[in-house]
C-alpha atoms as a PDB file:
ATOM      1  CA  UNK A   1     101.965 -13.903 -37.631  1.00  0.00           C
ATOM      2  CA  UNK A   2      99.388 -11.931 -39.643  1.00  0.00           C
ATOM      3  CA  UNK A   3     100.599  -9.940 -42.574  1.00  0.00           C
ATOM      4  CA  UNK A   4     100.260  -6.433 -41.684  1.00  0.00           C
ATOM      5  CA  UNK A   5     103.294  -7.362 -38.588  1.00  0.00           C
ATOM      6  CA  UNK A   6     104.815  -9.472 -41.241  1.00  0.00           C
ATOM      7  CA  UNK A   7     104.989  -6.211 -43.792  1.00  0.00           C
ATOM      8  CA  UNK A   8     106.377  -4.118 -41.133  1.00  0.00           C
ATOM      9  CA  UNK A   9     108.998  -6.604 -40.127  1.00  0.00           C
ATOM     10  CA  UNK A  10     110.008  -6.783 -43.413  1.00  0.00           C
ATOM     11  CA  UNK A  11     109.899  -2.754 -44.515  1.00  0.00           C
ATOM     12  CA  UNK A  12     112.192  -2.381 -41.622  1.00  0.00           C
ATOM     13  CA  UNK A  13     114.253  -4.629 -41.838  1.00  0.00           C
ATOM     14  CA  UNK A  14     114.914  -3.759 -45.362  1.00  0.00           C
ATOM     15  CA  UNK A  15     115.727  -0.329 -44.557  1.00  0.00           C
ATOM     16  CA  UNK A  16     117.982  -1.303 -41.820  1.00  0.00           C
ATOM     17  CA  UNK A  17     119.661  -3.595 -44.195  1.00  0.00           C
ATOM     18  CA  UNK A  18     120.323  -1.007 -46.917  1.00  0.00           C
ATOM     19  CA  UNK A  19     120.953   1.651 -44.764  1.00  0.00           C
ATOM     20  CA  UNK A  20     123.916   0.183 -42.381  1.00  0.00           C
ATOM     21  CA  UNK A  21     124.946  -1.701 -45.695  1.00  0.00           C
ATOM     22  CA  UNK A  22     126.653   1.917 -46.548  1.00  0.00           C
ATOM     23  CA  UNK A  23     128.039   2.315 -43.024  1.00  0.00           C
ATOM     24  CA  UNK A  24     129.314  -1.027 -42.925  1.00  0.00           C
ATOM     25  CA  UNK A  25     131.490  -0.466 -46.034  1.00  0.00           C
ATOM     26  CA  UNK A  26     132.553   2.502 -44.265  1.00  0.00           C
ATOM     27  CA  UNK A  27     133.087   1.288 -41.376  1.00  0.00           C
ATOM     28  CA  UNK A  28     135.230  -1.946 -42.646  1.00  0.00           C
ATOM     29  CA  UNK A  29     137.494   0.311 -45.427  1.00  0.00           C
ATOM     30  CA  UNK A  30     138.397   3.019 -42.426  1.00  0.00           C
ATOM     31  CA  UNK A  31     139.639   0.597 -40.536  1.00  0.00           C
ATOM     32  CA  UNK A  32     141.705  -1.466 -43.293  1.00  0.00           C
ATOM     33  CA  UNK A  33     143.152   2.507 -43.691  1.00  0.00           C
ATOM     34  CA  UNK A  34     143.883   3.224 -40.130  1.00  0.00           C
ATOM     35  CA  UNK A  35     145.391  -0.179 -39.894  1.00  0.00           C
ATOM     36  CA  UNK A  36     147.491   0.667 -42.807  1.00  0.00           C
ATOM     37  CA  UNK A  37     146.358  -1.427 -45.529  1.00  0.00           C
ATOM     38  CA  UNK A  38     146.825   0.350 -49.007  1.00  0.00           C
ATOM     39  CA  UNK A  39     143.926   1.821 -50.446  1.00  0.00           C
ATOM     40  CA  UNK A  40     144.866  -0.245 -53.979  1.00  0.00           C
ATOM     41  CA  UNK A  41     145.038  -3.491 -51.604  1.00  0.00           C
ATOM     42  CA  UNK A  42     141.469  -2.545 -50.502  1.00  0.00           C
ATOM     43  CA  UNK A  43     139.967  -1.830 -54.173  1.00  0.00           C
ATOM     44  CA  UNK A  44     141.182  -5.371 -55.151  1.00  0.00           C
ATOM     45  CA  UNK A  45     139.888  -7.125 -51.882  1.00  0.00           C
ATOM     46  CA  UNK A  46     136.937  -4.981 -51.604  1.00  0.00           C
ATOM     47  CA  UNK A  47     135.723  -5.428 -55.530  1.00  0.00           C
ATOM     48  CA  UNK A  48     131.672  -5.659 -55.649  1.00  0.00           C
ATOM     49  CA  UNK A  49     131.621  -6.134 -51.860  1.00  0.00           C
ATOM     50  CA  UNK A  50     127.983  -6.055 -51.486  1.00  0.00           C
ATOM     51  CA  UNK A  51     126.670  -6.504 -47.632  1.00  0.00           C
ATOM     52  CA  UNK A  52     123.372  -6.513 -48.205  1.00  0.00           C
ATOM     53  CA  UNK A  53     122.674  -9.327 -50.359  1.00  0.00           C
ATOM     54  CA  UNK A  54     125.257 -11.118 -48.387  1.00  0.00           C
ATOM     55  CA  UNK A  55     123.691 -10.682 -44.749  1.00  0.00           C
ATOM     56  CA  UNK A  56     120.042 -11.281 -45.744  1.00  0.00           C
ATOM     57  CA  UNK A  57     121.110 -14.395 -48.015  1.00  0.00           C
ATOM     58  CA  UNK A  58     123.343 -15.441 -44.376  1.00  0.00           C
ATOM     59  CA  UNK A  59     120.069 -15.102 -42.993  1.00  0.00           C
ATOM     60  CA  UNK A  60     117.726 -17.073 -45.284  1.00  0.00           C
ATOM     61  CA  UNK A  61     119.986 -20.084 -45.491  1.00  0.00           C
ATOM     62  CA  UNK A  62     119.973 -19.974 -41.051  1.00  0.00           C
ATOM     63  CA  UNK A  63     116.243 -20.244 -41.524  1.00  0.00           C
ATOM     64  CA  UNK A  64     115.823 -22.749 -44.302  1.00  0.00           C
ATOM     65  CA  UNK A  65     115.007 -20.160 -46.596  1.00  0.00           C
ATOM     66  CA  UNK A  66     117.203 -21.494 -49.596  1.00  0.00           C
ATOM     67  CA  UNK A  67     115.046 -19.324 -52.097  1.00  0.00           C
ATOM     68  CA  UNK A  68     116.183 -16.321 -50.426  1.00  0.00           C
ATOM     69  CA  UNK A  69     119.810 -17.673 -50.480  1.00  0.00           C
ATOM     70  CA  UNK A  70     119.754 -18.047 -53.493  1.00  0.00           C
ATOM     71  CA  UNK A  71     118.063 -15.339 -54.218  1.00  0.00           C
ATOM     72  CA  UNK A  72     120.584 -12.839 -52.974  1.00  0.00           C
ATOM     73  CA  UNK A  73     123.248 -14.542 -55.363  1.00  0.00           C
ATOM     74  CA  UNK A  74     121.639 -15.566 -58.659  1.00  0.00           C
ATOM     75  CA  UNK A  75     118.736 -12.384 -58.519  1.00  0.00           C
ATOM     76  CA  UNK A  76     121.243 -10.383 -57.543  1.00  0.00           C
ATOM     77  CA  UNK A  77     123.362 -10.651 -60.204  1.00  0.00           C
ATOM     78  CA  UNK A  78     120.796 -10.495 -62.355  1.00  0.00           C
ATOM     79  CA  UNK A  79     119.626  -7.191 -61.450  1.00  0.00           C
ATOM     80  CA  UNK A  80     123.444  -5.728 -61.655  1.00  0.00           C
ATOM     81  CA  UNK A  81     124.625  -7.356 -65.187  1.00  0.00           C
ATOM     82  CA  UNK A  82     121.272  -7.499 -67.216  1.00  0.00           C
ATOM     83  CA  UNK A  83     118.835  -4.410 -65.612  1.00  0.00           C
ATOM     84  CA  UNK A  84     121.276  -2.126 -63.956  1.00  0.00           C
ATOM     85  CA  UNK A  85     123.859  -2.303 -66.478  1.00  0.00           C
ATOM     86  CA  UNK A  86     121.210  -2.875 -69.468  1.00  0.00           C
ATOM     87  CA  UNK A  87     119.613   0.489 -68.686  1.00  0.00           C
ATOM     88  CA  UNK A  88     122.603   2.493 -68.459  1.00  0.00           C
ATOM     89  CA  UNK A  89     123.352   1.335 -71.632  1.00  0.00           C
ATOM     90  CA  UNK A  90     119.877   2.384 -73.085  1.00  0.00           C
ATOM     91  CA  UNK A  91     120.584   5.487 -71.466  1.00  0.00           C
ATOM     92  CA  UNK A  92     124.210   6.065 -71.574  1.00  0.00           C
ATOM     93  CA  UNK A  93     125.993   3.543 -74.281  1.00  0.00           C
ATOM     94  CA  UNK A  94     129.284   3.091 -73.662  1.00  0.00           C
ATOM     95  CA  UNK A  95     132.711   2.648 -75.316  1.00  0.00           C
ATOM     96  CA  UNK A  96     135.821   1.398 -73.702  1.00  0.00           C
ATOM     97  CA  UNK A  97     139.725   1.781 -75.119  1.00  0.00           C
ATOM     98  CA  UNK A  98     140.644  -1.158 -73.777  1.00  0.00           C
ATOM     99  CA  UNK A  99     138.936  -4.712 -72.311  1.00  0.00           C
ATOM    100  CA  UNK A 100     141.859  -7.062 -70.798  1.00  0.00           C
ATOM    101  CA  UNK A 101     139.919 -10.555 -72.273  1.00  0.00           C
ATOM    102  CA  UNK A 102     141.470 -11.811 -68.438  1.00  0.00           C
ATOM    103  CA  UNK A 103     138.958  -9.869 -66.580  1.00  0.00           C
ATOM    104  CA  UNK A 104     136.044 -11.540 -68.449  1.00  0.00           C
ATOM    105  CA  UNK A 105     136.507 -14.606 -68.053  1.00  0.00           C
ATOM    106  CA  UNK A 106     136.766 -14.274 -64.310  1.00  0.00           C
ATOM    107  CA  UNK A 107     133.079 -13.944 -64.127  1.00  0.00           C
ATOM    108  CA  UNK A 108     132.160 -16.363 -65.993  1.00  0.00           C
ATOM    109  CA  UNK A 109     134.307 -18.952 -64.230  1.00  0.00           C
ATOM    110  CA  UNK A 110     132.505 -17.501 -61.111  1.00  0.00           C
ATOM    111  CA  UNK A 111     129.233 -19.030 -62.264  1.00  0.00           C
ATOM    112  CA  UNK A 112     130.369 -22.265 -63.632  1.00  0.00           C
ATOM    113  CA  UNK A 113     132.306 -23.452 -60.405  1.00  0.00           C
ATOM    114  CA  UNK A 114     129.050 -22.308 -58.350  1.00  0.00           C
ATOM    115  CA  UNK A 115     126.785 -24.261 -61.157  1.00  0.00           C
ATOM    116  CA  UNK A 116     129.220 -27.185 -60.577  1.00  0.00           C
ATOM    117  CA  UNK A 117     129.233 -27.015 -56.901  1.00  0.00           C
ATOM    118  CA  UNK A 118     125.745 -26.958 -57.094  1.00  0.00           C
ATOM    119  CA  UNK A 119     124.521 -29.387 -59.650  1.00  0.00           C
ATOM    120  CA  UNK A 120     124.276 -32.468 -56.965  1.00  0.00           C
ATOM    121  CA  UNK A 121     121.400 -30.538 -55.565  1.00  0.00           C
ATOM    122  CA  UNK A 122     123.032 -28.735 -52.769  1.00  0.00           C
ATOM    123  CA  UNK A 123     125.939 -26.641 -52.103  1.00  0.00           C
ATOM    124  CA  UNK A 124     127.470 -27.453 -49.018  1.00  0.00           C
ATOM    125  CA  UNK A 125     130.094 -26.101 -46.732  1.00  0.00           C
ATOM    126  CA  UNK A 126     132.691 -28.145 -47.913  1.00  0.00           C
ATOM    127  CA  UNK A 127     131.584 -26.550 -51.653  1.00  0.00           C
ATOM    128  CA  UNK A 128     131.055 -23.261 -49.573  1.00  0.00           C
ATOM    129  CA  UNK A 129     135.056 -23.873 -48.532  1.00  0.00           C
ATOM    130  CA  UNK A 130     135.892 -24.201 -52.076  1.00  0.00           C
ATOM    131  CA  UNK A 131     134.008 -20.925 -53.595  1.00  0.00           C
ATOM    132  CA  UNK A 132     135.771 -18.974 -50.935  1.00  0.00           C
ATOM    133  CA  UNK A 133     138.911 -19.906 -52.640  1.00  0.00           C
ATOM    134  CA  UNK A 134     137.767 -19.394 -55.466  1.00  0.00           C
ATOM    135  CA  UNK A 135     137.720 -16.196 -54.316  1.00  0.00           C
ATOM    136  CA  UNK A 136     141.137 -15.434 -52.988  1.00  0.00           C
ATOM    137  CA  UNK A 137     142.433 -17.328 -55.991  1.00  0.00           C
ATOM    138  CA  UNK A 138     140.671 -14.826 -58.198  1.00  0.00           C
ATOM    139  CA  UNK A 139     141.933 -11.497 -55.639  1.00  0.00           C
ATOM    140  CA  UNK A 140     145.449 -13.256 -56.209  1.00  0.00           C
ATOM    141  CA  UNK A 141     144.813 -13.112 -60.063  1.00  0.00           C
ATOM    142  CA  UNK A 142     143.532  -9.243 -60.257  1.00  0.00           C
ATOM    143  CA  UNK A 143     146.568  -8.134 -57.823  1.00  0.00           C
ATOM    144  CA  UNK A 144     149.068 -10.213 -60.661  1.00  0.00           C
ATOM    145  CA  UNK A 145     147.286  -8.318 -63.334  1.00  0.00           C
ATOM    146  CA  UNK A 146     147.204  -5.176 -62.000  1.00  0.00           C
ATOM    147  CA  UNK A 147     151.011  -5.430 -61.688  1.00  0.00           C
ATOM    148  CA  UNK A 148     151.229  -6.104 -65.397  1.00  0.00           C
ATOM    149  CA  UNK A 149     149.442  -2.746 -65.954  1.00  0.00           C
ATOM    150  CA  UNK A 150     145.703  -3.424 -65.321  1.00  0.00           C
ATOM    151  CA  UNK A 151     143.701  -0.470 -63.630  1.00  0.00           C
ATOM    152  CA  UNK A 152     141.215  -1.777 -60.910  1.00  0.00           C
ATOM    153  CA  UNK A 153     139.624   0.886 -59.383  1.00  0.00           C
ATOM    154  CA  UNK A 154     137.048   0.692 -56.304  1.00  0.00           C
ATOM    155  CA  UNK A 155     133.216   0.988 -57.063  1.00  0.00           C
ATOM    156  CA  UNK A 156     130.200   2.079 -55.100  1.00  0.00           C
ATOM    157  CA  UNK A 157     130.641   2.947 -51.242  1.00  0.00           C
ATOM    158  CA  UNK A 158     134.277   1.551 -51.145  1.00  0.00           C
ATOM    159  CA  UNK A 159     135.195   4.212 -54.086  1.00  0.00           C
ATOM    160  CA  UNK A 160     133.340   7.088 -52.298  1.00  0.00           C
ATOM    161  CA  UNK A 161     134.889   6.201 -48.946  1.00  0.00           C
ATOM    162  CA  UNK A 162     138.421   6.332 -50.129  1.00  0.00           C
ATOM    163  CA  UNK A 163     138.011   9.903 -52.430  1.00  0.00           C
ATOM    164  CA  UNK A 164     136.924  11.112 -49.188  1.00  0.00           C
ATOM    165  CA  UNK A 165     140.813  11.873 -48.488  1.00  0.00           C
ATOM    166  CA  UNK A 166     140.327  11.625 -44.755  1.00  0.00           C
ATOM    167  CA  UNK A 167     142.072   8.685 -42.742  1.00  0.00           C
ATOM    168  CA  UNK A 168     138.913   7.752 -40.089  1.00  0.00           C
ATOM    169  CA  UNK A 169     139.903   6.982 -36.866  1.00  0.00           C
ATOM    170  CA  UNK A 170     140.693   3.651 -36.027  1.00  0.00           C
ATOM    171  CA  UNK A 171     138.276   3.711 -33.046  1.00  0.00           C
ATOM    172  CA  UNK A 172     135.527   5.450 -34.624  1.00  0.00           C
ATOM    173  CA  UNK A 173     135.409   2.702 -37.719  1.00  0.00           C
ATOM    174  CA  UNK A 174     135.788  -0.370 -36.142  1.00  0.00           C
ATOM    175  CA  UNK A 175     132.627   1.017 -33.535  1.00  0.00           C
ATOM    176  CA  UNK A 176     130.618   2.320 -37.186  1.00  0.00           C
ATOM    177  CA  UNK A 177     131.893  -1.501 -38.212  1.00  0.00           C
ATOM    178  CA  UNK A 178     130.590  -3.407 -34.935  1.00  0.00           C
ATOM    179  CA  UNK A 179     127.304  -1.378 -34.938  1.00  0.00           C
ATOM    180  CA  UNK A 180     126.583  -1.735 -38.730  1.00  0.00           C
ATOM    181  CA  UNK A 181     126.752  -5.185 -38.455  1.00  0.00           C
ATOM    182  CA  UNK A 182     125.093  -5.833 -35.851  1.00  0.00           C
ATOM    183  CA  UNK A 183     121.770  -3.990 -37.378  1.00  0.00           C
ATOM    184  CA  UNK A 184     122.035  -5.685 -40.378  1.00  0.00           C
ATOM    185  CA  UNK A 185     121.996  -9.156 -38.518  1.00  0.00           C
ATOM    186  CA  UNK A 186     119.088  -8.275 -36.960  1.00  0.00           C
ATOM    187  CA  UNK A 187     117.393  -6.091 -39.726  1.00  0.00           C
ATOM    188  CA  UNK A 188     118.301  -9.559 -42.091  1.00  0.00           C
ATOM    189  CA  UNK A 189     116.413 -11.753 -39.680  1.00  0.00           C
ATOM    190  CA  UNK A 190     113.333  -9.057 -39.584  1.00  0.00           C
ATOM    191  CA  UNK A 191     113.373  -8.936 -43.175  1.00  0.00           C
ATOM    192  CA  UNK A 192     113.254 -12.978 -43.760  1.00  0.00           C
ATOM    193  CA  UNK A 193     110.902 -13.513 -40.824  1.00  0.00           C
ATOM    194  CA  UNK A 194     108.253 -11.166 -42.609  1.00  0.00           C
ATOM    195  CA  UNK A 195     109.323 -13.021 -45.973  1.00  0.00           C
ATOM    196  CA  UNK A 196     108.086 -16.428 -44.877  1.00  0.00           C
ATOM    197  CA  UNK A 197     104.496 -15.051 -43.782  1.00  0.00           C
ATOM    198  CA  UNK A 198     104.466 -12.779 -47.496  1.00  0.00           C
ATOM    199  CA  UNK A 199     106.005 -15.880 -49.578  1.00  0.00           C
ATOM    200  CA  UNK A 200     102.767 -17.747 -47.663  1.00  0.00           C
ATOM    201  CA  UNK A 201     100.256 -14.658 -47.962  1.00  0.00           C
ATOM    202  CA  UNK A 202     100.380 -14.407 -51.874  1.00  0.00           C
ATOM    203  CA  UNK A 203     101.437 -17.718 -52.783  1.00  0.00           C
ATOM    204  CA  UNK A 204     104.808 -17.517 -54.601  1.00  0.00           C
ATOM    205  CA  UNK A 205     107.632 -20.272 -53.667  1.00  0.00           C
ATOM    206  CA  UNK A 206     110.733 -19.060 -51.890  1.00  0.00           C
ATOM    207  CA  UNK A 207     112.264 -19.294 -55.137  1.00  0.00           C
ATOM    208  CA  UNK A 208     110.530 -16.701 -57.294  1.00  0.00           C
ATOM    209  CA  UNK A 209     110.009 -14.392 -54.480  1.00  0.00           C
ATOM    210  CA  UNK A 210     113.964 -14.357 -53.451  1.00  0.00           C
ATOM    211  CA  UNK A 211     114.564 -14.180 -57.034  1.00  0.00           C
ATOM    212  CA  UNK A 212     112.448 -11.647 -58.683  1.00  0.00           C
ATOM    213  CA  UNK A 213     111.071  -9.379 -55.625  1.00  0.00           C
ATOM    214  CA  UNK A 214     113.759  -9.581 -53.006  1.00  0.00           C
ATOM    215  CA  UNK A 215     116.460  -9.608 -55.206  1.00  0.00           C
ATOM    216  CA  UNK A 216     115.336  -6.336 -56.919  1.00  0.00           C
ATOM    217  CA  UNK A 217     114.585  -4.322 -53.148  1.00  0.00           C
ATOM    218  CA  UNK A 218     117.865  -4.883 -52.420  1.00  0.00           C
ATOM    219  CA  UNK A 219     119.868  -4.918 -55.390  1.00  0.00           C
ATOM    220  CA  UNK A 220     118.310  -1.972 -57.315  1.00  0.00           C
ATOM    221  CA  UNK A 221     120.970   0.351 -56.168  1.00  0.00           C
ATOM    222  CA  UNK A 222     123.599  -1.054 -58.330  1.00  0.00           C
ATOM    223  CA  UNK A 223     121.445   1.287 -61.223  1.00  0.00           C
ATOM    224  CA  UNK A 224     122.142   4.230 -59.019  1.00  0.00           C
ATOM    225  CA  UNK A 225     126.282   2.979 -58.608  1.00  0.00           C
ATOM    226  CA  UNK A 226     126.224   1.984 -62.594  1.00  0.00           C
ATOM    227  CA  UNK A 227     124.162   4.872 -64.490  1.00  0.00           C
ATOM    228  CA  UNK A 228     125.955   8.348 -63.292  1.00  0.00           C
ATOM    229  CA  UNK A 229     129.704   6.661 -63.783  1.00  0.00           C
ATOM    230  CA  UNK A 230     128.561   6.047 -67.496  1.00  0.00           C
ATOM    231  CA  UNK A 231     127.051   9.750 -67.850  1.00  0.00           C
ATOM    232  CA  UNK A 232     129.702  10.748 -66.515  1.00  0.00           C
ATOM    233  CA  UNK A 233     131.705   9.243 -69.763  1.00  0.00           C
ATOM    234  CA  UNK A 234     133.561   6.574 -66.933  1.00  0.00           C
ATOM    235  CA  UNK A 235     132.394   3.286 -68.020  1.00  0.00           C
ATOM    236  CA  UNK A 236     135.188   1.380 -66.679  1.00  0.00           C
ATOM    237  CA  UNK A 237     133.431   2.079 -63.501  1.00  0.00           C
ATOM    238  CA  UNK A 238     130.225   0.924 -64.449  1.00  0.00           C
ATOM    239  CA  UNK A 239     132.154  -2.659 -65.621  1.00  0.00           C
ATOM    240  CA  UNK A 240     134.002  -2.788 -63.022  1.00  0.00           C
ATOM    241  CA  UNK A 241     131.088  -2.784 -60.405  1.00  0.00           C
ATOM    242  CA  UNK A 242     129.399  -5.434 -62.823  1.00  0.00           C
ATOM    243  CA  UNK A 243     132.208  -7.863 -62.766  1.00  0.00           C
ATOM    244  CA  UNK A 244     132.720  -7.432 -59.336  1.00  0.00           C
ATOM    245  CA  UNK A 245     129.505  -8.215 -58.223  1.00  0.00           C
ATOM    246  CA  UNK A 246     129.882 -11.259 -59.824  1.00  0.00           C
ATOM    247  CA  UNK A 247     132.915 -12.148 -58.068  1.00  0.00           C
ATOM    248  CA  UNK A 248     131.731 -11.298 -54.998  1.00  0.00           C
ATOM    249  CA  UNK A 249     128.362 -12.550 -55.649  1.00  0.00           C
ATOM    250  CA  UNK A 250     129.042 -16.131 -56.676  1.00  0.00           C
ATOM    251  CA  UNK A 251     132.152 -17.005 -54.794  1.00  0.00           C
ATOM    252  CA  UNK A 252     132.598 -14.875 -51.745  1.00  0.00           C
ATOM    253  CA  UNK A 253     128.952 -14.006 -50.751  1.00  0.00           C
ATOM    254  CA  UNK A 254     127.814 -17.509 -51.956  1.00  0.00           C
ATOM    255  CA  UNK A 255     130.932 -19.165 -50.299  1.00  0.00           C
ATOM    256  CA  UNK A 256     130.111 -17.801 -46.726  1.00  0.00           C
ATOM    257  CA  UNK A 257     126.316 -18.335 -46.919  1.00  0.00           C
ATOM    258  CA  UNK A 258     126.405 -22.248 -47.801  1.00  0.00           C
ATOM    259  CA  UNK A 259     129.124 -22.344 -45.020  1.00  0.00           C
ATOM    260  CA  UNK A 260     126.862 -21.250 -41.938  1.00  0.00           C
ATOM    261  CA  UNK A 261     124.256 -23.603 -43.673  1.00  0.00           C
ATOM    262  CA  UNK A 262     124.423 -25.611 -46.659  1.00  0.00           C
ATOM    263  CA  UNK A 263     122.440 -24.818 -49.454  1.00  0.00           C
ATOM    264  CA  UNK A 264     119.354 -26.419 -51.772  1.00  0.00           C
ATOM    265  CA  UNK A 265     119.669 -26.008 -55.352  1.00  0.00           C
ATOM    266  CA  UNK A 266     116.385 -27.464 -56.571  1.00  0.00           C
ATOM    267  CA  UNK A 267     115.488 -28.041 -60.035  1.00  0.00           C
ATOM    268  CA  UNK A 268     114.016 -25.124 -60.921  1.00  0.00           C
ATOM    269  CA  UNK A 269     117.362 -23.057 -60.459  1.00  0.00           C
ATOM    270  CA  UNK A 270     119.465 -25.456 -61.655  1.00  0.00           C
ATOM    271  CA  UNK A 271     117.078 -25.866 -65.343  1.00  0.00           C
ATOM    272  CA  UNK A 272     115.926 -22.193 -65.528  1.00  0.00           C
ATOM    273  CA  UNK A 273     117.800 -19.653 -63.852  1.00  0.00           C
ATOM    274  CA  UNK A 274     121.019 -20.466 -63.042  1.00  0.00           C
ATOM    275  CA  UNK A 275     120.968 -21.135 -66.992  1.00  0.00           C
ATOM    276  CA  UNK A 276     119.806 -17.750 -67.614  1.00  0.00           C
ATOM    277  CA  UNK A 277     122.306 -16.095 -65.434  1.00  0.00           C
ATOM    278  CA  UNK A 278     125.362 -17.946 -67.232  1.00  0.00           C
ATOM    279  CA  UNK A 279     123.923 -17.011 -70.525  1.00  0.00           C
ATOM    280  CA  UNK A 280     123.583 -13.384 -69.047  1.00  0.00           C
ATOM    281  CA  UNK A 281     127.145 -13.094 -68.127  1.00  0.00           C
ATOM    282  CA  UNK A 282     128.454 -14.851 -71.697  1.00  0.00           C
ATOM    283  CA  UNK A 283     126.449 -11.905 -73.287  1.00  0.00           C
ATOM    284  CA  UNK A 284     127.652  -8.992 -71.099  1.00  0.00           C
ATOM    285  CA  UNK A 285     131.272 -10.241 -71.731  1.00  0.00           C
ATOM    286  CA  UNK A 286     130.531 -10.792 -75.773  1.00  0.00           C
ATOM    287  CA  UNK A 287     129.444  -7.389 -75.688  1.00  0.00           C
ATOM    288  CA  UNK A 288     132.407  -6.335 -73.454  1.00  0.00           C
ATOM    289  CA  UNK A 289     134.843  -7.606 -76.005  1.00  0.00           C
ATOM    290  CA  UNK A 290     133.147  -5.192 -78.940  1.00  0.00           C
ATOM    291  CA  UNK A 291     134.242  -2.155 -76.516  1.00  0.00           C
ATOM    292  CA  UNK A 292     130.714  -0.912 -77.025  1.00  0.00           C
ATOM    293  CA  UNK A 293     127.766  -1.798 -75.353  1.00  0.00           C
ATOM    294  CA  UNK A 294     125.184   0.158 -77.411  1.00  0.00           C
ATOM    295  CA  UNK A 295     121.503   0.779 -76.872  1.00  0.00           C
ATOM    296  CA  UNK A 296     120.610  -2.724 -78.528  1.00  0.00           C
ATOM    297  CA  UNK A 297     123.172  -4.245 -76.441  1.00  0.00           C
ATOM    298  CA  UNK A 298     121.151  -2.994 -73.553  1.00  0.00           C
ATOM    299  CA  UNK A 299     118.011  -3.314 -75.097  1.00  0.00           C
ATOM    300  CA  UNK A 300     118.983  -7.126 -75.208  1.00  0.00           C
ATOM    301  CA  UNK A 301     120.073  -7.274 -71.479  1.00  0.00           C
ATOM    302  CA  UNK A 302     117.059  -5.722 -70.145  1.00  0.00           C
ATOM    303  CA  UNK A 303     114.957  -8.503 -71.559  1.00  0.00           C
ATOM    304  CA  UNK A 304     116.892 -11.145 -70.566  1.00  0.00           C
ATOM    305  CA  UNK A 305     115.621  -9.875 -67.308  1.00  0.00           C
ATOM    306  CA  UNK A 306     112.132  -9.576 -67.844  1.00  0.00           C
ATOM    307  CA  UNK A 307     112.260 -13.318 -69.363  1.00  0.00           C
ATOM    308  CA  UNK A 308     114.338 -13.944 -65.492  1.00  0.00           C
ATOM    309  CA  UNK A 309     111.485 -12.402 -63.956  1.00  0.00           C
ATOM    310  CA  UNK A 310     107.902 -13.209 -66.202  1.00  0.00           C
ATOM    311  CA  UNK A 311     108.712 -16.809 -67.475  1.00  0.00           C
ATOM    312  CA  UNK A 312     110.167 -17.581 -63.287  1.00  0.00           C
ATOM    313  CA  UNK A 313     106.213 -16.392 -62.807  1.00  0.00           C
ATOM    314  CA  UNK A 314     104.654 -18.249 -64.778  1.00  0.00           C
ATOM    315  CA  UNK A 315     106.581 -21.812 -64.777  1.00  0.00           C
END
């Protein structure tokens, strides 16, 4: 395949990837609603639900692709917790009233059971079993919390979907559902099929390119999710979608993609970035427990980034 098919393959399957990604959200919260789940049930179960990442890392780990898999968990994250939410703090620093210490550490228990799971070399579907309870074990633990007081509130897509005020049809969502996911199967296999002949073309491993380029065409949107709710002086918001993402991320996302195939952790992740990340998320929560991130804080985050992305170059 030469490159100019393997661009386009890729260019459109990314847009059908980020596109439906919207519509599937949709499309899965209006049918929770006209099922009658509770639209609290669905900001706990839905927190940092991220499609996207999810489906094309589903898709590089059905190829062999684990540097896309992994990719679309570990860059991922990266580009919510250190640039996304680094910037809005350059931008926008923000102050909270209140942190519950609870909530942090579920994030960074997120990474340490997938570093665990991971540290033979390989997470694999029995480990993908395990981060998916993880998971509900973690949903369980925000639903306990919230009863003691704690306000979760839905982020991104879910949160505009439910202020809508309108109960969809139960019909017309699970069709918006069905189609949404079907063109982001098939936009997810476009967009790793062109991968493979770019990762080839300019002579990057899987690795950095899932990592670094991939992981930033797909994830930058969490900026665009993070930055207004902190102008708009609701920073809560912008946390919450942070340690969601990391939840959702590292447990559920990562859980379902080493379960359809199981993953390769190779040396490089497991001695540079999957290091980084866990130092990343330790920061974000030491910062988190000031209740102010401030314009150094963010200054800070958005370098641990470009070391992620220049020193991953250059190893």
């Amino acid at each position: 395949m030469n490159m100019i098919v393997s661009m386009v393959l890729f260019i459109v399957g990314l847009g059908l990837v980020i596109y439906f990604a919207e519509k599937l959200v949709k499309g899965a919260v209006g049918t929770s609603l006209s099922f009658g789940i509770s639209t609290f049930i669905i900001s706990v179960i839905f927190i940092g639900f991220d499609p996207e990442n999810l489906a094309v890392g589903a898709a590089g780990t059905f190829e062999g692709v684990a540097g896309i898999a992994l990719g679309s968990i570990i860059g991922a994250a990266m580009v919510a917790i250190a640039l996304a939410f680094g910037i809005t703090a350059l931008i926008a620093p923000m102050r909270f009233d209140h942190v519950p210490g609870q909530i942090l550490a579920v994030p960074i228990l997120a990474v340490l059971l997938f570093w665990a799971l991971g540290s033979d070399g390989q997470v694999s579907r029995f480990d993908g079993a395990i981060l998916l309870l993880g998971f509900v074990v973690s949903i369980v633990y925000l639903l306990r919390l919230s009863k003691r007081g704690l306000d979760i509130r839905p982020t991104g897509e879910v949160a505009e979907t439910l202020e809508e005020g309108e109960k969809p049809g139960k019909w017309r969502s699970s069709g918006l559902l069905l189609l949404s996911l079907a063109a982001i199967i098939i936009g997810s296999e476009m967009l790793v099929t062109g991968s493979e002949t770019i990762i080839a073309g300019i002579g990057l491993s899987d690795t950095v390119f899932g990592m670094t380029i991939l992981a930033f065409l797909v994830s930058v949107e969490e900026l665009a999710r993070e930055l207004p709710a902190a102008l708009k002086g609701r920073p809560e918001i912008s946390f919450g979608n942070v340690a969601g993402s990391i939840m959702a991320f590292f447990l559920f996302n990562a859980g379902i993609i080493a379960l359809i195939n199981p993953i390769t952790v190779n040396s490089e992740v497991l001695g540079f970035y999957l290091p980084l990340c866990f130092g990343t998320v330790i920061a974000v929560s030491l910062f988190m427990m000031t209740k102010n991130i401030s314009r150094l804080a963010g200054g800070i985050l958005v370098v641990l980034y470009l070391i992620f992305v220049i020193v991953g170059y250059i190893r």
